[in-house]
N, C-alpha and C. Protein backbone atom coordinates (compact mmCIF):
# COMPACT_ATOMS: atom_id res chain seq x y z
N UNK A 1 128.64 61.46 73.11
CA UNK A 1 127.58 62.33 72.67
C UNK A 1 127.35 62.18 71.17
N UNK A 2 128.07 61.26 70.58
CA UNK A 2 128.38 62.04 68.83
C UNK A 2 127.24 60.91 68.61
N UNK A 3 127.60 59.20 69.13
CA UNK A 3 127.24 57.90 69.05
C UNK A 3 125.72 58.50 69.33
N UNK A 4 124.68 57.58 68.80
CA UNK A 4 123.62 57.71 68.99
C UNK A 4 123.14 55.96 69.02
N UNK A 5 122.81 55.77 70.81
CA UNK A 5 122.46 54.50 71.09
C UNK A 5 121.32 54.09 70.12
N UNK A 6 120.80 52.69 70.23
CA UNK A 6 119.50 52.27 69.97
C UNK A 6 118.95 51.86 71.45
N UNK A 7 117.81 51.59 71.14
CA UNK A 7 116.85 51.13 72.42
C UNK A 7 118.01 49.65 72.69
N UNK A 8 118.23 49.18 71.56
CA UNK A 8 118.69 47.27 71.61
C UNK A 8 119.94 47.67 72.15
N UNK A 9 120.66 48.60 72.14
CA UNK A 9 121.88 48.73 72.27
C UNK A 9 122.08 48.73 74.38
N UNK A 10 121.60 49.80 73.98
CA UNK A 10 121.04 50.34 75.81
C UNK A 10 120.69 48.93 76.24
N UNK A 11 119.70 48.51 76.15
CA UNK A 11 119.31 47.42 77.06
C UNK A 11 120.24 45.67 77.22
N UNK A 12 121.12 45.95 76.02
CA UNK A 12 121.91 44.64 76.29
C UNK A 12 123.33 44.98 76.93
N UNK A 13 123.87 46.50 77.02
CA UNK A 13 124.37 47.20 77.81
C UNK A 13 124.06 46.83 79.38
N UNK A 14 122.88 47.53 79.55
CA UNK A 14 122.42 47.63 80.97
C UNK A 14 121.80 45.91 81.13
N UNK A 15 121.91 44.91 80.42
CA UNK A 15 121.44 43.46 81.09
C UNK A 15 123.38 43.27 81.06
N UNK A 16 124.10 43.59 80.45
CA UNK A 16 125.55 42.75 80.85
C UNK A 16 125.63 43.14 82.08
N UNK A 17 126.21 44.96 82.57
CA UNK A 17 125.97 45.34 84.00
C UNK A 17 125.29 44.55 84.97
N UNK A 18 123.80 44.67 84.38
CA UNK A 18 123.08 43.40 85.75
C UNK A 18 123.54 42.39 86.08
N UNK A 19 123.79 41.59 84.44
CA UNK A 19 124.38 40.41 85.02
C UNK A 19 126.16 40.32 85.72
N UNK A 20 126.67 40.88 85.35
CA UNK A 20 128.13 41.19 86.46
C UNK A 20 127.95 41.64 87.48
N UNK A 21 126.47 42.01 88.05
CA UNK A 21 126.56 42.57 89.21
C UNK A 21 125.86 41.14 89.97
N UNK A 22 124.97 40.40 89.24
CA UNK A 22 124.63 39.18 89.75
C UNK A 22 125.79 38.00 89.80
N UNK A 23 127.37 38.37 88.90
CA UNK A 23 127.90 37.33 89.47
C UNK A 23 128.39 37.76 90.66
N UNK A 24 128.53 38.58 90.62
CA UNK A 24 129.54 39.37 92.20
C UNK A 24 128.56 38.72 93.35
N UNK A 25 127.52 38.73 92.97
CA UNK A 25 126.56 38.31 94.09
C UNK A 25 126.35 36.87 94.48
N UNK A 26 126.64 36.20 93.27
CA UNK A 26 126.80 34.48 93.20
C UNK A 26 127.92 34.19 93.45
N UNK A 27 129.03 34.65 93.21
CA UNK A 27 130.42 34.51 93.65
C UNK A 27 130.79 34.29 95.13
N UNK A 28 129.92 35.69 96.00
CA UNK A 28 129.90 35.79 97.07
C UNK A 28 129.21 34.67 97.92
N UNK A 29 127.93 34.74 97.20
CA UNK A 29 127.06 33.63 97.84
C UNK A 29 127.93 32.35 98.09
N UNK A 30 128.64 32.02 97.02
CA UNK A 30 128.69 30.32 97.01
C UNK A 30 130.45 30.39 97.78
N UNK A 31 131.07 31.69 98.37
CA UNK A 31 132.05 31.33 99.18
C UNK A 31 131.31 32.19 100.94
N UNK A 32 130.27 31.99 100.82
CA UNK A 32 129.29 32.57 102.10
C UNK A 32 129.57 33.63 102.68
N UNK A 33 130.00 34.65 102.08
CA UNK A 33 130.52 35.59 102.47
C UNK A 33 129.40 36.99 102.38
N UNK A 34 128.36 36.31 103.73
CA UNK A 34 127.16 37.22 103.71
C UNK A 34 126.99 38.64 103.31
N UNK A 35 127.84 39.00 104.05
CA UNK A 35 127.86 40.27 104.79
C UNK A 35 128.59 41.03 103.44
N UNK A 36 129.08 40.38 102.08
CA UNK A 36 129.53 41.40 101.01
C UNK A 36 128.64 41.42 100.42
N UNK A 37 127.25 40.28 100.48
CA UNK A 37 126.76 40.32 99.73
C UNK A 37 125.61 41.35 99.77
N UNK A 38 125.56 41.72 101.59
CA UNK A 38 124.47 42.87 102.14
C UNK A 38 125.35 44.48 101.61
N UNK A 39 126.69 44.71 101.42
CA UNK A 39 127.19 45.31 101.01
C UNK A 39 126.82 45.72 99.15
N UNK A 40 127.12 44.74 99.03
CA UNK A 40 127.32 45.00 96.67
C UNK A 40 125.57 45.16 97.00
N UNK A 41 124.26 44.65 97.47
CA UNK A 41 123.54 45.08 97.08
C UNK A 41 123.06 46.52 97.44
N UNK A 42 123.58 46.80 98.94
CA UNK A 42 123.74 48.75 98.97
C UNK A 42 123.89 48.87 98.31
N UNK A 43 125.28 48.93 97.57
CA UNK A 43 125.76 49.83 96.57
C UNK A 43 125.06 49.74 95.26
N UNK A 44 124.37 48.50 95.00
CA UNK A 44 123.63 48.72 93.56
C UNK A 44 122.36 49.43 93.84
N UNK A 45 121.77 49.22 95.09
CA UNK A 45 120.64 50.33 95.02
C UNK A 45 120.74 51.81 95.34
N UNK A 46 122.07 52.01 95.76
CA UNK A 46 122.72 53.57 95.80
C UNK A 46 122.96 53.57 94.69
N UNK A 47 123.70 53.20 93.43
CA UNK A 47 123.34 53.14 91.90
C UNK A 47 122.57 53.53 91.08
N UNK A 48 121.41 52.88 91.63
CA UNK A 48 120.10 52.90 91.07
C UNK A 48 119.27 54.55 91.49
N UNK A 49 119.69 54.46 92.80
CA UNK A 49 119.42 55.74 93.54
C UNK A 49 119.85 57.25 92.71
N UNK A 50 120.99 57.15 91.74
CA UNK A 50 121.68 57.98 91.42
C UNK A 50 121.19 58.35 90.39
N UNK A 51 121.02 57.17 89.50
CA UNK A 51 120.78 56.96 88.35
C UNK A 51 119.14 57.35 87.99
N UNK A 52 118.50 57.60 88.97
CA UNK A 52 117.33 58.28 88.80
C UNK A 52 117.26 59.71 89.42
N UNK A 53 117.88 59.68 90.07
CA UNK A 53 117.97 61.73 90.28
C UNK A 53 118.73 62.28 89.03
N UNK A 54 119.07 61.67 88.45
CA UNK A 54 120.48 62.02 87.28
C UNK A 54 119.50 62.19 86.58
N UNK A 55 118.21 61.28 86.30
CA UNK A 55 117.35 61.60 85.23
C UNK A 55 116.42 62.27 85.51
N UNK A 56 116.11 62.68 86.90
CA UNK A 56 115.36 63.54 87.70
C UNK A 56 115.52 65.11 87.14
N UNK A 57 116.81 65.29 86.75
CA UNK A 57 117.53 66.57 86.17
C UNK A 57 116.72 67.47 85.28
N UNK A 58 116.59 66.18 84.12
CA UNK A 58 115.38 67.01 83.03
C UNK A 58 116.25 67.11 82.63
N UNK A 59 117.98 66.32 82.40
CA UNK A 59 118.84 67.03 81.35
C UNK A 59 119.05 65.61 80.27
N UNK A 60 118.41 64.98 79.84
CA UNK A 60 118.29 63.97 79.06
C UNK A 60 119.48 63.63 78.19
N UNK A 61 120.33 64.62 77.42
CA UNK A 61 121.68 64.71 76.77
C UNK A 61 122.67 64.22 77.85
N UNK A 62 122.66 65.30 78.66
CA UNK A 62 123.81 65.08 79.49
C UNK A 62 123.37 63.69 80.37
N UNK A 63 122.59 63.21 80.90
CA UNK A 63 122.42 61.73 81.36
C UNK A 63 122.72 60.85 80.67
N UNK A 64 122.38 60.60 79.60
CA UNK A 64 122.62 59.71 78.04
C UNK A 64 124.00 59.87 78.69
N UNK A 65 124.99 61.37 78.02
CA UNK A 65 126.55 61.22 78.21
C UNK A 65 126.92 60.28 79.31
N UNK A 66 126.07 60.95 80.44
CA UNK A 66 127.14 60.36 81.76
C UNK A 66 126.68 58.45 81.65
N UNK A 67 125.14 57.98 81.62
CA UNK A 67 125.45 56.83 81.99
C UNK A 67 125.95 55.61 80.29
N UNK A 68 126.21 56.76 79.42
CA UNK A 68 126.65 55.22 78.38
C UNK A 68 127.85 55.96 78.06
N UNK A 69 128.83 56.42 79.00
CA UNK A 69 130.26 56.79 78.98
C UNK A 69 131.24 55.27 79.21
N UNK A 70 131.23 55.05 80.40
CA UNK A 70 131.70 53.63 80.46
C UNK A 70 131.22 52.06 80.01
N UNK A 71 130.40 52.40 79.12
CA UNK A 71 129.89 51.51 78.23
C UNK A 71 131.14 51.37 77.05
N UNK A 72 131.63 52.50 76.68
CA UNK A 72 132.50 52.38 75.47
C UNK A 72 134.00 52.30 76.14
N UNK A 73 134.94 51.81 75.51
CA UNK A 73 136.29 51.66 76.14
C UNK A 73 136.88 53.03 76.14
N UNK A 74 137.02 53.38 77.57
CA UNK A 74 137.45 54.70 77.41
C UNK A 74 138.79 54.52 78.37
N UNK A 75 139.52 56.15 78.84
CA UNK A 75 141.07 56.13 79.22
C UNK A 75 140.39 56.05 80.74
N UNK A 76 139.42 56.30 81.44
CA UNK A 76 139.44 56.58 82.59
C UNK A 76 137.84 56.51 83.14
N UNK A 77 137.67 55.65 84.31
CA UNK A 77 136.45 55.57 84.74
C UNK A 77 135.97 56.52 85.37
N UNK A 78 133.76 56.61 85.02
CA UNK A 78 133.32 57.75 85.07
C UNK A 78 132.09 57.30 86.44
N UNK A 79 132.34 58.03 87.48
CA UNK A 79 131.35 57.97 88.63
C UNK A 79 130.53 59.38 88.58
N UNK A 80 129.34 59.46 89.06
CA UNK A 80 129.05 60.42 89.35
C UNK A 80 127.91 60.26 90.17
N UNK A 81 127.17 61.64 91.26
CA UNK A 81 126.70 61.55 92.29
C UNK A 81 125.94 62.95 92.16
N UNK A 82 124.64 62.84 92.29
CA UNK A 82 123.62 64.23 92.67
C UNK A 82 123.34 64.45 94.03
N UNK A 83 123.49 65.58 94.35
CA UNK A 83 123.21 66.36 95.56
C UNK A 83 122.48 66.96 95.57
N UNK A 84 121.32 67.27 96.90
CA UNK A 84 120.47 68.18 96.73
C UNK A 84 119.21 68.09 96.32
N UNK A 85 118.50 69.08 96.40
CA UNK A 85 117.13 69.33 95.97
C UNK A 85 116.59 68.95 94.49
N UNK A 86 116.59 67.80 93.77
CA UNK A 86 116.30 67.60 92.76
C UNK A 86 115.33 68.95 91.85
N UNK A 87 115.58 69.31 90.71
CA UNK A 87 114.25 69.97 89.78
C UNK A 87 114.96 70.13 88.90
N UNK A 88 114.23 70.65 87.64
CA UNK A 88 114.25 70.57 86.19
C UNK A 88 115.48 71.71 85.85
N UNK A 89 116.32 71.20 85.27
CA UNK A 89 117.64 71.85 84.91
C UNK A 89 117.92 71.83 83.06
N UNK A 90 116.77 71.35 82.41
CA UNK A 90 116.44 71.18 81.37
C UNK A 90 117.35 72.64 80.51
N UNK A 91 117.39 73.52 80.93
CA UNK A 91 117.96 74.92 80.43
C UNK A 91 119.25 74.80 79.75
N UNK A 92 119.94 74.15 81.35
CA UNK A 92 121.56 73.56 80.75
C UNK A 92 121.51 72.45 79.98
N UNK A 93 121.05 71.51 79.78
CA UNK A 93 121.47 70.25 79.73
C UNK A 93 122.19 70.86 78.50
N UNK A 94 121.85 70.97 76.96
CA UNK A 94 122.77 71.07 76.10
C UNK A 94 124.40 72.09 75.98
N UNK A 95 123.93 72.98 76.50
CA UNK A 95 125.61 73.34 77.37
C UNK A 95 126.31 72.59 78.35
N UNK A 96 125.84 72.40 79.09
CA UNK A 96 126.52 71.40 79.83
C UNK A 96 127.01 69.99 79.25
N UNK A 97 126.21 69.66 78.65
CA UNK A 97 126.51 68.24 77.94
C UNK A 97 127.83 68.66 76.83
N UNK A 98 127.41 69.33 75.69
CA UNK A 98 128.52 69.69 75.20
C UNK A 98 130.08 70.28 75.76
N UNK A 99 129.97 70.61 76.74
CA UNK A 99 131.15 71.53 77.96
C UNK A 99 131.30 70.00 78.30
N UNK A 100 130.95 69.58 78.83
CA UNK A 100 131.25 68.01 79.48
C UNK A 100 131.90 67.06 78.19
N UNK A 101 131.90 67.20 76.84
CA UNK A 101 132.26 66.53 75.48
C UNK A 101 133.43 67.04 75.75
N UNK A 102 133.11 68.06 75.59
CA UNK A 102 134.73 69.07 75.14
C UNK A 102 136.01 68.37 76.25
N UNK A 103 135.58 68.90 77.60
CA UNK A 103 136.58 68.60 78.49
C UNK A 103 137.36 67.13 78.79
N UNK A 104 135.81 66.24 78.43
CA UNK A 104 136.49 64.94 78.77
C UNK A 104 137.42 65.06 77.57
N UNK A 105 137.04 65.58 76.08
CA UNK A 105 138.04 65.16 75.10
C UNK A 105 139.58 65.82 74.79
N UNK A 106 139.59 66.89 75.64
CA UNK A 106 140.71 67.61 76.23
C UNK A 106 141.34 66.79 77.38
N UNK A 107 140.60 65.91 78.22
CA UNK A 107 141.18 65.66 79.35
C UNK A 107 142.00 64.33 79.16
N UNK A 108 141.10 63.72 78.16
CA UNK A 108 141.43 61.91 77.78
C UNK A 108 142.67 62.35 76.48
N UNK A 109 142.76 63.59 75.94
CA UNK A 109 144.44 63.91 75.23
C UNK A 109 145.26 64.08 76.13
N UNK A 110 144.82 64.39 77.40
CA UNK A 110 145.88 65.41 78.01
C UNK A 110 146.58 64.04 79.66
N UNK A 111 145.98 62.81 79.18
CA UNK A 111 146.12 61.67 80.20
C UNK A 111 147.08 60.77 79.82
N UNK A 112 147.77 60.00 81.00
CA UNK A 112 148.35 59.39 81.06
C UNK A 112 147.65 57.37 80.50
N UNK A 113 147.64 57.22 79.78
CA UNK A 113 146.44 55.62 79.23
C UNK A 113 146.99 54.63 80.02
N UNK A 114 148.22 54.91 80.96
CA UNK A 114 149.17 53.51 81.25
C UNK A 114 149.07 53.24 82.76
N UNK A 115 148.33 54.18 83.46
CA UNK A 115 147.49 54.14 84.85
C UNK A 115 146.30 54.29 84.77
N UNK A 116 145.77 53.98 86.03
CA UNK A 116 144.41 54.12 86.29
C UNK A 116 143.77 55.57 86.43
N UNK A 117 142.75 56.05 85.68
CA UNK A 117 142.46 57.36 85.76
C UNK A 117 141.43 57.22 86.05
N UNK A 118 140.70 58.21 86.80
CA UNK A 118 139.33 58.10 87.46
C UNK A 118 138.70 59.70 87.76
N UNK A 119 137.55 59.83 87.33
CA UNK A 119 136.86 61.15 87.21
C UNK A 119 135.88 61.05 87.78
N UNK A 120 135.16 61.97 89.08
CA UNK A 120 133.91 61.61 89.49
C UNK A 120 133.16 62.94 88.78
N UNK A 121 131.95 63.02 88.66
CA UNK A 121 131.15 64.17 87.94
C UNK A 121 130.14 64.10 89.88
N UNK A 122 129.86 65.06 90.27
CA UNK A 122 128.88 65.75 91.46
C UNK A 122 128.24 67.03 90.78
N UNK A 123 126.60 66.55 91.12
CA UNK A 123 125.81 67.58 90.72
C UNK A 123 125.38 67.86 91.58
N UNK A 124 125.85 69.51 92.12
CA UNK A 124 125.04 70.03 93.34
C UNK A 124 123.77 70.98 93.02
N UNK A 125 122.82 70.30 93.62
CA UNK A 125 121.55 71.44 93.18
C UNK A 125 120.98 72.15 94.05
N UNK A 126 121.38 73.33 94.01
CA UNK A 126 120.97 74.65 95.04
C UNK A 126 119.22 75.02 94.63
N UNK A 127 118.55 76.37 95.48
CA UNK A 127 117.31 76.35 94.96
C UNK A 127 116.70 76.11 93.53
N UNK A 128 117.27 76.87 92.32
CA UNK A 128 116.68 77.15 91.61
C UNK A 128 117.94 76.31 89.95
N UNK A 129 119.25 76.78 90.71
CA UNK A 129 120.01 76.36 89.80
C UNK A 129 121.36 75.16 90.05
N UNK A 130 122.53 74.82 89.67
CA UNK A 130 123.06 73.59 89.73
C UNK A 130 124.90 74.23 89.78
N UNK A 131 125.69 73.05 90.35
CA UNK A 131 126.99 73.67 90.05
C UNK A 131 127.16 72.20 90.13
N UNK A 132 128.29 71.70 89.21
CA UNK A 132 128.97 70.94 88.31
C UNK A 132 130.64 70.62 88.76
N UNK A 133 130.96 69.31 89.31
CA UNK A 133 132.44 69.57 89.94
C UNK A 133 133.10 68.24 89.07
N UNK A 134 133.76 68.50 88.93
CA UNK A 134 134.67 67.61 87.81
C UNK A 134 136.11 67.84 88.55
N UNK A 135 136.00 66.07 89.05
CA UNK A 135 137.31 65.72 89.99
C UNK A 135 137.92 64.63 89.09
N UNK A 136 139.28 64.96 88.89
CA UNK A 136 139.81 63.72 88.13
C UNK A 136 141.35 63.75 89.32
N UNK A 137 141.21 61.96 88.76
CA UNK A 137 142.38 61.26 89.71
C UNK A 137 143.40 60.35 88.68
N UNK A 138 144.35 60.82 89.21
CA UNK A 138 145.59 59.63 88.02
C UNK A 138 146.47 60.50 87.41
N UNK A 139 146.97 60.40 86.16
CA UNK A 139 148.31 61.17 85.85
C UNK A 139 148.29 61.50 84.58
N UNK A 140 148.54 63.01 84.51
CA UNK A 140 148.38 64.09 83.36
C UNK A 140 149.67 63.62 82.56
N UNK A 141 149.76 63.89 81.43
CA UNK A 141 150.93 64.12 80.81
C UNK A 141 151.01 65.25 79.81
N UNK A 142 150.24 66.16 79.89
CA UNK A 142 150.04 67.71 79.56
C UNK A 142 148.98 68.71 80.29
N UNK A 143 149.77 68.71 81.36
CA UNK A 143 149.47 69.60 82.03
C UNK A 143 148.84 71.22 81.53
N UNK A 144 149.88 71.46 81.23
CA UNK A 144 150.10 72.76 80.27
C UNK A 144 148.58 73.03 79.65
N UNK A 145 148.81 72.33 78.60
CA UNK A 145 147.69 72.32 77.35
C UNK A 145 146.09 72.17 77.97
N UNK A 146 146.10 71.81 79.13
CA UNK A 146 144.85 71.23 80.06
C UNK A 146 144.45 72.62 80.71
N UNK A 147 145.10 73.43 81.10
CA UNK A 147 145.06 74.57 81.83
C UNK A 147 145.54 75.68 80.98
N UNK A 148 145.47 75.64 79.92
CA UNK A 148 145.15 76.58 78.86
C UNK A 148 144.03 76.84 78.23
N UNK A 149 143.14 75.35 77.96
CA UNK A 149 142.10 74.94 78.13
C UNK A 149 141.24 75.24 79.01
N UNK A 150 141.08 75.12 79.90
CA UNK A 150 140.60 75.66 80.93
C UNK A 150 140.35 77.41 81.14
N UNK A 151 141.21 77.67 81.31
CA UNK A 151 141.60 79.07 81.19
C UNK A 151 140.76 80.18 79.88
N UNK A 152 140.31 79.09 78.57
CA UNK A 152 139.80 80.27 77.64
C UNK A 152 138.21 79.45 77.89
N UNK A 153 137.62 79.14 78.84
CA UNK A 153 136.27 78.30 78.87
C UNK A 153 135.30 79.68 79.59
N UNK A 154 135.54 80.43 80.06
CA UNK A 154 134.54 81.50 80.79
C UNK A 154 133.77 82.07 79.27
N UNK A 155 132.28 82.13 80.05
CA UNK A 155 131.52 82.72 78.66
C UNK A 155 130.24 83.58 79.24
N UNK A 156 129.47 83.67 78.44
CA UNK A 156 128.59 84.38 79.01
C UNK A 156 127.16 83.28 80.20
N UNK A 157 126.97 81.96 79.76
CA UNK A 157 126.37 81.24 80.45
C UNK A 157 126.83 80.01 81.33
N UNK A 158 128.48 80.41 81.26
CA UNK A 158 128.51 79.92 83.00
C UNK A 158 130.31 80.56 83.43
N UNK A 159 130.55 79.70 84.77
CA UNK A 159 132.04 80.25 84.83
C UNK A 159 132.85 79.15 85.65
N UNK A 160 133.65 79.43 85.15
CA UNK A 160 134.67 78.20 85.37
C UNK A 160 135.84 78.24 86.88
N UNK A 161 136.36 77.34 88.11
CA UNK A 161 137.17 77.87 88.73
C UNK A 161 138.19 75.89 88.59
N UNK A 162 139.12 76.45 88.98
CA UNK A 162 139.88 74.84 88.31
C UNK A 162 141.12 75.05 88.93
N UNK A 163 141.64 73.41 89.60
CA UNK A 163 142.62 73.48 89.72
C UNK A 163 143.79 72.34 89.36
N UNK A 164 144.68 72.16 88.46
CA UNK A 164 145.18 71.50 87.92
C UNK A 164 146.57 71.09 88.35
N UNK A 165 146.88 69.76 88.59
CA UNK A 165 147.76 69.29 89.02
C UNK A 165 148.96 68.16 88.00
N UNK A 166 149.92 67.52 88.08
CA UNK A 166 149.59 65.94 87.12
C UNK A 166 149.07 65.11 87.65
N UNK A 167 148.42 64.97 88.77
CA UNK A 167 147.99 63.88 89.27
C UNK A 167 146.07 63.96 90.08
N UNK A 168 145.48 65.16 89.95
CA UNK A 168 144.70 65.51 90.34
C UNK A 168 143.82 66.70 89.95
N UNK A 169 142.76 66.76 88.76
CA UNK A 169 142.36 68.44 88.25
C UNK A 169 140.78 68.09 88.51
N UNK A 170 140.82 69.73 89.65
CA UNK A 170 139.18 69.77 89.72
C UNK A 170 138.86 70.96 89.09
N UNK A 171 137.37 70.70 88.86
CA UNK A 171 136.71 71.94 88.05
C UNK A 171 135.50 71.70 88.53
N UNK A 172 134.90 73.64 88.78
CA UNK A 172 133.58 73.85 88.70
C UNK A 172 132.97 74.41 88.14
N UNK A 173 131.95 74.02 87.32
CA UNK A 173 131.29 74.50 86.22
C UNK A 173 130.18 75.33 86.53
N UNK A 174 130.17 76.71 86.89
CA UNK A 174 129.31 77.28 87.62
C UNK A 174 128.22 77.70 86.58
N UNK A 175 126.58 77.27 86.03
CA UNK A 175 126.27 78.03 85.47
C UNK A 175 125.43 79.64 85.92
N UNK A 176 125.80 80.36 85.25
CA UNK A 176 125.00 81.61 85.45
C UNK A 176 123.87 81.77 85.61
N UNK A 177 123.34 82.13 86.32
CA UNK A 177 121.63 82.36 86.49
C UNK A 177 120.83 82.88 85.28
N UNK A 178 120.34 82.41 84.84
CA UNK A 178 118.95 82.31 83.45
C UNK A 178 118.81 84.44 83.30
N UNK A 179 118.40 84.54 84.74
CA UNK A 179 117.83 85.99 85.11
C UNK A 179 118.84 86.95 84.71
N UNK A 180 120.08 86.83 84.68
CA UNK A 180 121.48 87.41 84.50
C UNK A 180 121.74 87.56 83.45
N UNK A 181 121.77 86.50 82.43
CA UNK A 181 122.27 86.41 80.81
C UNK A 181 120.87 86.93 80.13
N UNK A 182 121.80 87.85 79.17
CA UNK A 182 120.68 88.99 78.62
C UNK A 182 120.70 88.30 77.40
């Protein structure tokens, strides 16, 4: 969130991606191995699929965060997946985006760097408003300090329920209804 891409930056980003996703596809091709190749291209247009409801959001900050997160060398890879009725969530994006800074930077102190760590982000969108699930996989090495954390995050525009393990912490970032917060 702090980094502020350029247009040049983004796009030679998103042409390396393409092109690693075109060797996977040439790789495959030239040992004929059809049927992965009807596979990797599902999955890049379920990708693509994502990657436009994500921007469907209207939360422009928090999209930026999520798709140029694994662009930079980080402790733990970042998936994420929208559910639901797409519409404009524009309200949260800068709470949420910042709540999403905070935690990953609580979460990437509070990790193990010497395994594989893996976090999916799911945006569920109900009628009017959104709930936020933050699943991480791999191994804590401060537990403690993570769920202390956790624990002082309730505020007036959203609420928090979490459950923390060393090897597994989910969280839902519930925000409060617009109509509610005075």
């Amino acid at each position: 969130m702090n980094e502020k891409w350029t247009i040049i930056d983004a796009l030679r980003h998103s042409r390396h991606d393409w092109l690693n996703r075109m060797q996977m596809v040439k790789g495959n091709l030239s040992l004929g191995k059809v049927e992965e190749i009807h596979r990797l291209i599902d999955r890049f247009v379920q990708e693509a699929r994502q990657e436009s409801n994500l921007i469907g959001l209207s939360m422009p900050l928090f999209s930026e965060w999520i798709l140029t997160y694994n662009w930079k060398q980080q402790p733990c890879l970042l998936e994420y997946e929208v559910l639901g009725k797409l519409h404009n969530l524009s309200h949260l994006d800068e709470t949420v985006c910042t709540w999403t800074n905070q935690f990953f930077s609580m979460l990437q102190h509070s990790l193990d760097v010497y395994v594989e760590n893996y976090v999916c982000i799911t945006i569920e969108c109900d009628a009017e408003n959104a709930r936020f699930f933050f699943d991480f996989r791999g191994k804590l090495t401060s537990v403690e300090e993570l769920q202390n954390w956790l624990a002082n995050q309730n505020n007036k525009w959203y609420s928090i329920s979490y459950t923390v393990r060393d090897e597994e912490v989910s969280v839902i970032l519930q925000p409060i209804e617009k109509s509610v917060v005075k």
